[in-house]
PDB file of N, CA and C in Angstrom:
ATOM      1  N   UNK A   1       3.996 -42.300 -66.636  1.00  0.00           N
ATOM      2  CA  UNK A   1       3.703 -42.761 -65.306  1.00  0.00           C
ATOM      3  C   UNK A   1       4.969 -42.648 -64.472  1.00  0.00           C
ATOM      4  N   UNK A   2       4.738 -42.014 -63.576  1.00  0.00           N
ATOM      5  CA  UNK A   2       5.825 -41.937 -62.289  1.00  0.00           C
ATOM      6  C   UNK A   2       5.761 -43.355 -61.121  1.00  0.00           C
ATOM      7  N   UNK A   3       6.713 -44.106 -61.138  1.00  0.00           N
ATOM      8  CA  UNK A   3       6.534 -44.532 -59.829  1.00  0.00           C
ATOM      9  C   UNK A   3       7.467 -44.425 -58.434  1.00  0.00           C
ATOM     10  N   UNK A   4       7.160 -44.762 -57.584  1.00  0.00           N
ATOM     11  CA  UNK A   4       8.390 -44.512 -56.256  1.00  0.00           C
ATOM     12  C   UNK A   4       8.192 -45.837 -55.891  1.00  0.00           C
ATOM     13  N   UNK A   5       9.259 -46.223 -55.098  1.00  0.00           N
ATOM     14  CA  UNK A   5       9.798 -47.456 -54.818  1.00  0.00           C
ATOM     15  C   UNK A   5      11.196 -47.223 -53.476  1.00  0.00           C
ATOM     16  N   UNK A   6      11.758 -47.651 -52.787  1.00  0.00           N
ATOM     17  CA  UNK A   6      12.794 -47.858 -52.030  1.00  0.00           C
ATOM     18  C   UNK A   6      13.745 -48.676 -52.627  1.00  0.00           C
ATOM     19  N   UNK A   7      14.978 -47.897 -52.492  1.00  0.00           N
ATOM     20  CA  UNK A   7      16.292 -49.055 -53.088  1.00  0.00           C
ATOM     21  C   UNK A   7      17.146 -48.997 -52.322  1.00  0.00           C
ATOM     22  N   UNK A   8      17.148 -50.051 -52.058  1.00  0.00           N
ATOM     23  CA  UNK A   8      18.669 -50.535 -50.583  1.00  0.00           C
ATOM     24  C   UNK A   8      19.518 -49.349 -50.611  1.00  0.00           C
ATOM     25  N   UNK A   9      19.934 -48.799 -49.836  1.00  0.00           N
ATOM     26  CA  UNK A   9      21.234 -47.717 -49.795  1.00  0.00           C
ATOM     27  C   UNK A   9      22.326 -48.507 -50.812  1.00  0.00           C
ATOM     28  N   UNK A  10      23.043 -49.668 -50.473  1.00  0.00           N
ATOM     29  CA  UNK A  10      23.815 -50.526 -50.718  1.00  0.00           C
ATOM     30  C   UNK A  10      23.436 -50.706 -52.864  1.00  0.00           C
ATOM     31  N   UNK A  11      22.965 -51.103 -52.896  1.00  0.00           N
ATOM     32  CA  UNK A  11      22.254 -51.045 -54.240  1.00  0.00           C
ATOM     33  C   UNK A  11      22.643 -49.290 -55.048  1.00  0.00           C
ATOM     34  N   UNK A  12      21.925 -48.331 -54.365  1.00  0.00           N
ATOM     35  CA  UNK A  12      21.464 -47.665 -54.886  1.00  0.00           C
ATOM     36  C   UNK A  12      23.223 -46.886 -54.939  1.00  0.00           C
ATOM     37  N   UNK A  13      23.888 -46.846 -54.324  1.00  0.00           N
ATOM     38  CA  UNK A  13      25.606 -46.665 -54.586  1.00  0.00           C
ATOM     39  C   UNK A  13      26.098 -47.555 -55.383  1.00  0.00           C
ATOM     40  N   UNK A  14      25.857 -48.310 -55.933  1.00  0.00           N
ATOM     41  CA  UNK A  14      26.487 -49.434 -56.394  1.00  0.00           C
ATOM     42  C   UNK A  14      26.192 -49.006 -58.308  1.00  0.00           C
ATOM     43  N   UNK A  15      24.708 -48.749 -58.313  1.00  0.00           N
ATOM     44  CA  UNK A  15      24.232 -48.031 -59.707  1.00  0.00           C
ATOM     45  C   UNK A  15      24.070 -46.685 -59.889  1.00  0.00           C
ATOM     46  N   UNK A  16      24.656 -45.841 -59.118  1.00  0.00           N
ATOM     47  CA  UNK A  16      24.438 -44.699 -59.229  1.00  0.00           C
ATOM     48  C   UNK A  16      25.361 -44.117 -60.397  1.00  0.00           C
ATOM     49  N   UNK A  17      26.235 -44.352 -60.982  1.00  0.00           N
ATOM     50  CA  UNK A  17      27.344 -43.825 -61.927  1.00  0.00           C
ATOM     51  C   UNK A  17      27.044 -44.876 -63.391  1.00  0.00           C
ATOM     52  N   UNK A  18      26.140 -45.590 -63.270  1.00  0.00           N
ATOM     53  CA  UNK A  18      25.586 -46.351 -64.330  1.00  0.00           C
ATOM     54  C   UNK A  18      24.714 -45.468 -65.259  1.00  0.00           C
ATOM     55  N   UNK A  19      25.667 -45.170 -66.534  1.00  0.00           N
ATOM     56  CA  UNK A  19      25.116 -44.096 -68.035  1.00  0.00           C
ATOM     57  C   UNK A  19      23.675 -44.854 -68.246  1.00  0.00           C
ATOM     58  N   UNK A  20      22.666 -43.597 -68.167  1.00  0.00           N
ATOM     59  CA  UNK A  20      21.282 -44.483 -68.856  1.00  0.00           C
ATOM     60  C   UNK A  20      20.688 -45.513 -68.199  1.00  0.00           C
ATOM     61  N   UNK A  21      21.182 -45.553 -66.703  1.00  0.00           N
ATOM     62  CA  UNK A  21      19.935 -46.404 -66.003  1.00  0.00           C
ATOM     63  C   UNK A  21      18.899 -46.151 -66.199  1.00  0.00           C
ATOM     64  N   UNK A  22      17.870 -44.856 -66.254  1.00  0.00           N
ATOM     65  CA  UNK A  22      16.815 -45.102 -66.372  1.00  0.00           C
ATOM     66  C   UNK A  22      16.033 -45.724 -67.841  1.00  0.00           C
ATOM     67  N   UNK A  23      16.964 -46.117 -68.574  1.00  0.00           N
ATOM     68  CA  UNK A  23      16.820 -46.731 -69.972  1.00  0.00           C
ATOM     69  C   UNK A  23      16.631 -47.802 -69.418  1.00  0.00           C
ATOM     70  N   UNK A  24      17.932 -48.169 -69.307  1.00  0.00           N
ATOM     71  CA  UNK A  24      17.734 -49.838 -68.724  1.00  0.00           C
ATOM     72  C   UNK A  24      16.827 -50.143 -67.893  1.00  0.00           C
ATOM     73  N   UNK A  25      16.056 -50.010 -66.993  1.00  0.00           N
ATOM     74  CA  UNK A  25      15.447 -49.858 -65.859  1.00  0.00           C
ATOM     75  C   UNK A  25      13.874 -49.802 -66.634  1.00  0.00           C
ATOM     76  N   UNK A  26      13.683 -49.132 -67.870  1.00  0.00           N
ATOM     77  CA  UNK A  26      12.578 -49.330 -68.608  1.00  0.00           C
ATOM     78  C   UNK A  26      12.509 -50.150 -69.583  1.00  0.00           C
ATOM     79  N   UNK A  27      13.833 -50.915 -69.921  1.00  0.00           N
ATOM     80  CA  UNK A  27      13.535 -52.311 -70.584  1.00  0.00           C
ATOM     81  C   UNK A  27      13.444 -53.447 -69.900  1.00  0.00           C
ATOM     82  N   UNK A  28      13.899 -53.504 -68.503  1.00  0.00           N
ATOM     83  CA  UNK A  28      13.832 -54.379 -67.949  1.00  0.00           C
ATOM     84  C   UNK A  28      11.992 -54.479 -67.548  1.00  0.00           C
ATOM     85  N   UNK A  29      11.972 -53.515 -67.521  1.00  0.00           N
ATOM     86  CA  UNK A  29      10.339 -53.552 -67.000  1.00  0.00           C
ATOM     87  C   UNK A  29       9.645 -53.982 -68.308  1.00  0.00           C
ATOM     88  N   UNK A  30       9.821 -53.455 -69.494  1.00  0.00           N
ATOM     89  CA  UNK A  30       9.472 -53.738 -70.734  1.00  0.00           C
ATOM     90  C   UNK A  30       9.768 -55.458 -70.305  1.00  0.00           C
ATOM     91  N   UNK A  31      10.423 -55.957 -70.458  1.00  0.00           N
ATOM     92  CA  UNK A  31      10.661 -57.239 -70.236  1.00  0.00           C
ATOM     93  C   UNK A  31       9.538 -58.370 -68.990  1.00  0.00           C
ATOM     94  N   UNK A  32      10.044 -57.600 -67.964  1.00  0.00           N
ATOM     95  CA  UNK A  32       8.893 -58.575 -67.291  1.00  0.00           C
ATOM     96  C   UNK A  32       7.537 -58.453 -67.650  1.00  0.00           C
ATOM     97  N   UNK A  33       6.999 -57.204 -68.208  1.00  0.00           N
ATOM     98  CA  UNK A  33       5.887 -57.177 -68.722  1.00  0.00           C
ATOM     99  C   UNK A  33       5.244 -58.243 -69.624  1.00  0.00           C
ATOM    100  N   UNK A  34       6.372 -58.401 -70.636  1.00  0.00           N
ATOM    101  CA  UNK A  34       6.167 -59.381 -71.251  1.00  0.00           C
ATOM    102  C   UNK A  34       5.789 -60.851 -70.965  1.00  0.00           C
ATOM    103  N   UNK A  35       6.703 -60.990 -70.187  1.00  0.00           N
ATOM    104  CA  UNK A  35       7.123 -62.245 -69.349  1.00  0.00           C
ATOM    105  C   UNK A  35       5.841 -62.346 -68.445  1.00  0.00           C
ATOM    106  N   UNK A  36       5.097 -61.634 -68.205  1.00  0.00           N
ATOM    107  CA  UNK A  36       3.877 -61.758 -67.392  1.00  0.00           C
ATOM    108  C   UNK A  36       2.646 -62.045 -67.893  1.00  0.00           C
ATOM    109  N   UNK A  37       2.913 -61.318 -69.115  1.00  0.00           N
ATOM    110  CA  UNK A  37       1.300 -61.945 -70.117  1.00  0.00           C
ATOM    111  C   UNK A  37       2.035 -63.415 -70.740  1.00  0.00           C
ATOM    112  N   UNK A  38       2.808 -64.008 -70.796  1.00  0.00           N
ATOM    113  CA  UNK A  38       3.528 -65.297 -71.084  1.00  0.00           C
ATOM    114  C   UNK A  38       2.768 -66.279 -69.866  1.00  0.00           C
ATOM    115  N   UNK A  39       3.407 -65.900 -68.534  1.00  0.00           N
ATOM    116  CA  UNK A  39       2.837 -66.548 -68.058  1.00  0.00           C
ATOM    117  C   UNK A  39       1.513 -66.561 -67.303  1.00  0.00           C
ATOM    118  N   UNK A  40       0.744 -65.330 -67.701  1.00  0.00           N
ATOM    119  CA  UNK A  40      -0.527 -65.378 -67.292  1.00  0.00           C
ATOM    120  C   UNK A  40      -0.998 -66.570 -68.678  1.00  0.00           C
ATOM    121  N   UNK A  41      -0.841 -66.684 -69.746  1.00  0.00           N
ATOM    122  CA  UNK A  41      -1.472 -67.247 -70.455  1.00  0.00           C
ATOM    123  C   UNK A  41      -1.156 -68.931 -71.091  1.00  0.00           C
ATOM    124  N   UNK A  42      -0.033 -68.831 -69.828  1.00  0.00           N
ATOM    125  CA  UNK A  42       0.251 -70.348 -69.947  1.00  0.00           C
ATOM    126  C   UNK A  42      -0.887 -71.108 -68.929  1.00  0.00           C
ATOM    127  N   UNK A  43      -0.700 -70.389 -67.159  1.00  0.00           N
ATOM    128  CA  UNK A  43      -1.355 -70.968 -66.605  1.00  0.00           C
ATOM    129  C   UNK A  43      -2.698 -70.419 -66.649  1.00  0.00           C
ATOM    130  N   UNK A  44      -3.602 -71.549 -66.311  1.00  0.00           N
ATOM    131  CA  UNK A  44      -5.232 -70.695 -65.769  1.00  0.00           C
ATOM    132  C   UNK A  44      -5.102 -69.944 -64.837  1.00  0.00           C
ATOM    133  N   UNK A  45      -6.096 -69.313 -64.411  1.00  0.00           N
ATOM    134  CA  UNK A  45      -6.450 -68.841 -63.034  1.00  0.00           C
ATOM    135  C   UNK A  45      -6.761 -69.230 -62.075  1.00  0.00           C
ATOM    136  N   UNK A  46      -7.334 -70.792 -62.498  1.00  0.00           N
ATOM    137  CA  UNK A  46      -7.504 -71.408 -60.869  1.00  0.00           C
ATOM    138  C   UNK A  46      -6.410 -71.861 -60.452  1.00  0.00           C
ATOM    139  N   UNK A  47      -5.177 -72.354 -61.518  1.00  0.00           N
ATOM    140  CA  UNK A  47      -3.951 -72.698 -60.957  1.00  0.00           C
ATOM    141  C   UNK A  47      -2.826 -72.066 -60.668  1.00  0.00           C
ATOM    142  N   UNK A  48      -3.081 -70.743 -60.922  1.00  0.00           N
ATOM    143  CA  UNK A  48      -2.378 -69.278 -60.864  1.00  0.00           C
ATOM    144  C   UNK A  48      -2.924 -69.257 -58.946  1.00  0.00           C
ATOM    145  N   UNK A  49      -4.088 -69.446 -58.464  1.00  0.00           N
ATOM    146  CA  UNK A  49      -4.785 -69.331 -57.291  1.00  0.00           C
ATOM    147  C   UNK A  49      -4.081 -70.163 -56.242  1.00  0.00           C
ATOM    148  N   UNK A  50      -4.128 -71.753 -57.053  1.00  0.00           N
ATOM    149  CA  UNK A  50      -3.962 -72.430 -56.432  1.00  0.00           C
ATOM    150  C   UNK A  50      -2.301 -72.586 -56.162  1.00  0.00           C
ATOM    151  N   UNK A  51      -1.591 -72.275 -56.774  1.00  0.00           N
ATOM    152  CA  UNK A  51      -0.258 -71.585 -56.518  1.00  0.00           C
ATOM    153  C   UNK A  51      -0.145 -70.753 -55.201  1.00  0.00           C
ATOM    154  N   UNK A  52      -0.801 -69.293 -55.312  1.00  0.00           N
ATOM    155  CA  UNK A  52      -0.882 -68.170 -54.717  1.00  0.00           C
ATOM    156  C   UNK A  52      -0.900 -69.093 -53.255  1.00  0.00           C
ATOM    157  N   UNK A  53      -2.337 -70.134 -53.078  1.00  0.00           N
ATOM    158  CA  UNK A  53      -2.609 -70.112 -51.907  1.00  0.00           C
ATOM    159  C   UNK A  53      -1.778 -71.527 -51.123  1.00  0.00           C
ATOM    160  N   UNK A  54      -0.794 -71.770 -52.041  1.00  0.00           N
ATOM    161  CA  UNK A  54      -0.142 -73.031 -51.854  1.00  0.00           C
ATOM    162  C   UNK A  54       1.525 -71.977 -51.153  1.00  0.00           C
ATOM    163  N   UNK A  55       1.546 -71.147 -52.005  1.00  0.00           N
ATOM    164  CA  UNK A  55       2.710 -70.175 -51.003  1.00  0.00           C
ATOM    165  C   UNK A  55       2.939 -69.835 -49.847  1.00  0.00           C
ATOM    166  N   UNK A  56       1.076 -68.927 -49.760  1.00  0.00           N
ATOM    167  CA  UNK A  56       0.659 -68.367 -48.728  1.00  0.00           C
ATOM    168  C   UNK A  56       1.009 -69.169 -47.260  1.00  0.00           C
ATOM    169  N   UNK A  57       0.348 -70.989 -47.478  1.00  0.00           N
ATOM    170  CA  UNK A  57      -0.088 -71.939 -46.556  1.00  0.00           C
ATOM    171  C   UNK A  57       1.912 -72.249 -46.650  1.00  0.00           C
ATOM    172  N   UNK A  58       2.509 -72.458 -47.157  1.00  0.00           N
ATOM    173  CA  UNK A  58       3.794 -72.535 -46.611  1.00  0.00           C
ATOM    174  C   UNK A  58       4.722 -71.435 -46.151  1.00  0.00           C
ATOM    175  N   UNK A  59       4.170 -70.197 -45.902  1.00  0.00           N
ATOM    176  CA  UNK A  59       5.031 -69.305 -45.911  1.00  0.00           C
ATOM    177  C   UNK A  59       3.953 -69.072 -43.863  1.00  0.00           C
ATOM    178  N   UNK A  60       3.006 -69.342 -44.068  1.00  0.00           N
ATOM    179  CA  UNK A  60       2.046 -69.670 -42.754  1.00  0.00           C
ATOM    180  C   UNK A  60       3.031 -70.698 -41.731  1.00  0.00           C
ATOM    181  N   UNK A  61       3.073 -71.664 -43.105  1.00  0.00           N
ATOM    182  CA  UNK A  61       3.888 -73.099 -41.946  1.00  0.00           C
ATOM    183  C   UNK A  61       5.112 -72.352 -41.284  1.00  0.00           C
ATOM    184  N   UNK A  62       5.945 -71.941 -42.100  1.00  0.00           N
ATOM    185  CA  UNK A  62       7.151 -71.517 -41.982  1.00  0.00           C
ATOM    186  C   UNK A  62       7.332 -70.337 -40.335  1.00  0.00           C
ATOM    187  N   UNK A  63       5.878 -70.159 -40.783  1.00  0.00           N
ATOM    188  CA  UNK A  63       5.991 -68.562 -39.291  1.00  0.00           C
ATOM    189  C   UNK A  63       5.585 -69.675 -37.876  1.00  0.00           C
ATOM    190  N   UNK A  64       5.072 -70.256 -37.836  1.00  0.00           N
ATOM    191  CA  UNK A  64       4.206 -71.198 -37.088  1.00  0.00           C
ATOM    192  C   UNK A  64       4.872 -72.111 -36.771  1.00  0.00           C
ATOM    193  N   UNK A  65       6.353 -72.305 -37.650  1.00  0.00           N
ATOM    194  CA  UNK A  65       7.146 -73.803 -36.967  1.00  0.00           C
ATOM    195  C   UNK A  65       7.139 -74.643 -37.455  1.00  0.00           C
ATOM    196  N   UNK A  66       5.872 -75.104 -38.577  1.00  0.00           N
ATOM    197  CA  UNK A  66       5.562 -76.369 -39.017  1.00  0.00           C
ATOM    198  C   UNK A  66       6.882 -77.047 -39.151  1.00  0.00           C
ATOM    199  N   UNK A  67       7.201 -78.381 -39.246  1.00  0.00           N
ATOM    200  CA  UNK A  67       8.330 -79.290 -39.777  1.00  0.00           C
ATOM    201  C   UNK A  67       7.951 -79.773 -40.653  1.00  0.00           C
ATOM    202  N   UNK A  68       8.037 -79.650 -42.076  1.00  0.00           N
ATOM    203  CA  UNK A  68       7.922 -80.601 -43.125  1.00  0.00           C
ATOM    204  C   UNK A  68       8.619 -81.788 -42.847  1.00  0.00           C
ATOM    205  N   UNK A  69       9.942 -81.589 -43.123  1.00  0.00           N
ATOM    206  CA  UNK A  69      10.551 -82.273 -43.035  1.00  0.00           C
ATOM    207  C   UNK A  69      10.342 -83.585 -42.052  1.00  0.00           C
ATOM    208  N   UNK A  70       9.892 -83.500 -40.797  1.00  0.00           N
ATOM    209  CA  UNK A  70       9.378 -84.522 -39.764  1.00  0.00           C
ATOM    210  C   UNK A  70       8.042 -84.775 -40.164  1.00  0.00           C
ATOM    211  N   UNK A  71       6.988 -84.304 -40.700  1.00  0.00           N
ATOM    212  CA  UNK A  71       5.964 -84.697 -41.458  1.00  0.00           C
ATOM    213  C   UNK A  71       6.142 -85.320 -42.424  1.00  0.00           C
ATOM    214  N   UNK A  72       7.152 -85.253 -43.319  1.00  0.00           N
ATOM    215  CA  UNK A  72       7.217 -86.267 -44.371  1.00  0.00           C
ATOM    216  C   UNK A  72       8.148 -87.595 -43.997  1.00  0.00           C
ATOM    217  N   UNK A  73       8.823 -87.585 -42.657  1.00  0.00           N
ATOM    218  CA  UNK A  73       9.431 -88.612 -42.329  1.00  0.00           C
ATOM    219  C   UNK A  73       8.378 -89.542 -41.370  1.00  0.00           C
ATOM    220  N   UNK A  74       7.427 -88.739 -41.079  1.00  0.00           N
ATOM    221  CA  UNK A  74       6.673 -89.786 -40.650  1.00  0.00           C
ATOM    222  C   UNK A  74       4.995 -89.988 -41.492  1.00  0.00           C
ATOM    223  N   UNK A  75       5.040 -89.580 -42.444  1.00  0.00           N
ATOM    224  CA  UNK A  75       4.288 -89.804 -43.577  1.00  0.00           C
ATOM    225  C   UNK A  75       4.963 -91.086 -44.514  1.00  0.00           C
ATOM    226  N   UNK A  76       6.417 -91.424 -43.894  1.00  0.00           N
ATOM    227  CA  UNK A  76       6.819 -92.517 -44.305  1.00  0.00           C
ATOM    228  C   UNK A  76       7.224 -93.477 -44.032  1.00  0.00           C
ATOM    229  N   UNK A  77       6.906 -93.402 -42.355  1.00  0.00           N
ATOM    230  CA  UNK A  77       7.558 -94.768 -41.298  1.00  0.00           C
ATOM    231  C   UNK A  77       5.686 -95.189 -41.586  1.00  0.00           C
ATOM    232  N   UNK A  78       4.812 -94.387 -41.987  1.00  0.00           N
ATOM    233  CA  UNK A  78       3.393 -95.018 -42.024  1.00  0.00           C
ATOM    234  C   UNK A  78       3.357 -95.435 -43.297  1.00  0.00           C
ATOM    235  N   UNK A  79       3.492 -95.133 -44.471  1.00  0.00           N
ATOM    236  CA  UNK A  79       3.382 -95.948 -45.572  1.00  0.00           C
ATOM    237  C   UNK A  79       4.126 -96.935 -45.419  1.00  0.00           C
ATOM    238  N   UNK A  80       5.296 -97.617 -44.822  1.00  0.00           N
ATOM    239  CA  UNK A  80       6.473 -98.320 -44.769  1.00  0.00           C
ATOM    240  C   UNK A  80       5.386 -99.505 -43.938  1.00  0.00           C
ATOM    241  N   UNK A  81       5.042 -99.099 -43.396  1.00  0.00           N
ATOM    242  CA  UNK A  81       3.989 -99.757 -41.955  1.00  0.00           C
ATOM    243  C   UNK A  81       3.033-100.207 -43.045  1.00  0.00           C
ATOM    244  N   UNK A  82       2.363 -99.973 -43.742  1.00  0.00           N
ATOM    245  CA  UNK A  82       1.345-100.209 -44.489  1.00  0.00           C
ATOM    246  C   UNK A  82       1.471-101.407 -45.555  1.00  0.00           C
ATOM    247  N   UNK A  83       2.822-100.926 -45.995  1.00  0.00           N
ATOM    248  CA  UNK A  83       3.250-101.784 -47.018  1.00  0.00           C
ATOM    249  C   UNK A  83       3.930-102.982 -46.896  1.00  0.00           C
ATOM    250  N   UNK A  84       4.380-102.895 -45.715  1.00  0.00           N
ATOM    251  CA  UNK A  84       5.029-104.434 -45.102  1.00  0.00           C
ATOM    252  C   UNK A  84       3.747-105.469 -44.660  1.00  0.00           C
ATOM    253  N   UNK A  85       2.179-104.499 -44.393  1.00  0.00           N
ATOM    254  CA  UNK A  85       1.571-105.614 -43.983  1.00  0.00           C
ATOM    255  C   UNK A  85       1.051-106.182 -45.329  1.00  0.00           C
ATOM    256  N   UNK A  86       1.103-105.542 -46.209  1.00  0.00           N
ATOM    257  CA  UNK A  86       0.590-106.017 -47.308  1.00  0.00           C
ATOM    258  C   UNK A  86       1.169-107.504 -47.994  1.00  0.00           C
TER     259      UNK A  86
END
């Protein structure tokens, strides 16, 4: 199997005089391969999903502005509020 890919200019000078990269470059892949049926078979799939779409929705917030950070500070002047009337 052939694949193509883009490698930073910067990168791709940096390994170019490296004996047997494309060795290395096929164990490393050998490697994550591995590392992928590991963790496909740790997690399920609905929580493999629910991951995916837990990224997605913060990587959404992130374009959009959201403030966590001020959401969770006032996710806690209201529990604080809650708990004093108690």
């Amino acid at each position: 199997m052939t694949m193509t890919f883009d490698i930073p200019s910067d990168v791709q000078a940096s390994v170019s005089n490296i004996p047997g990269l494309g060795t290395w470059v096929t164990l490393y892949l050998r490697h994550e391969a591995e590392l992928e049926k590991v963790r496909q078979q740790r997690h399920s799939a609905e929580a493999r999903a629910i991951a995916e779409r837990a990224l997605q929705q913060a990587e959404n917030d992130q374009l959009t502005g959201f403030d966590w950070d001020a959401s969770f500070a006032e996710l806690q002047r209201h529990h604080q509020a809650i708990t004093e009337k108690l």
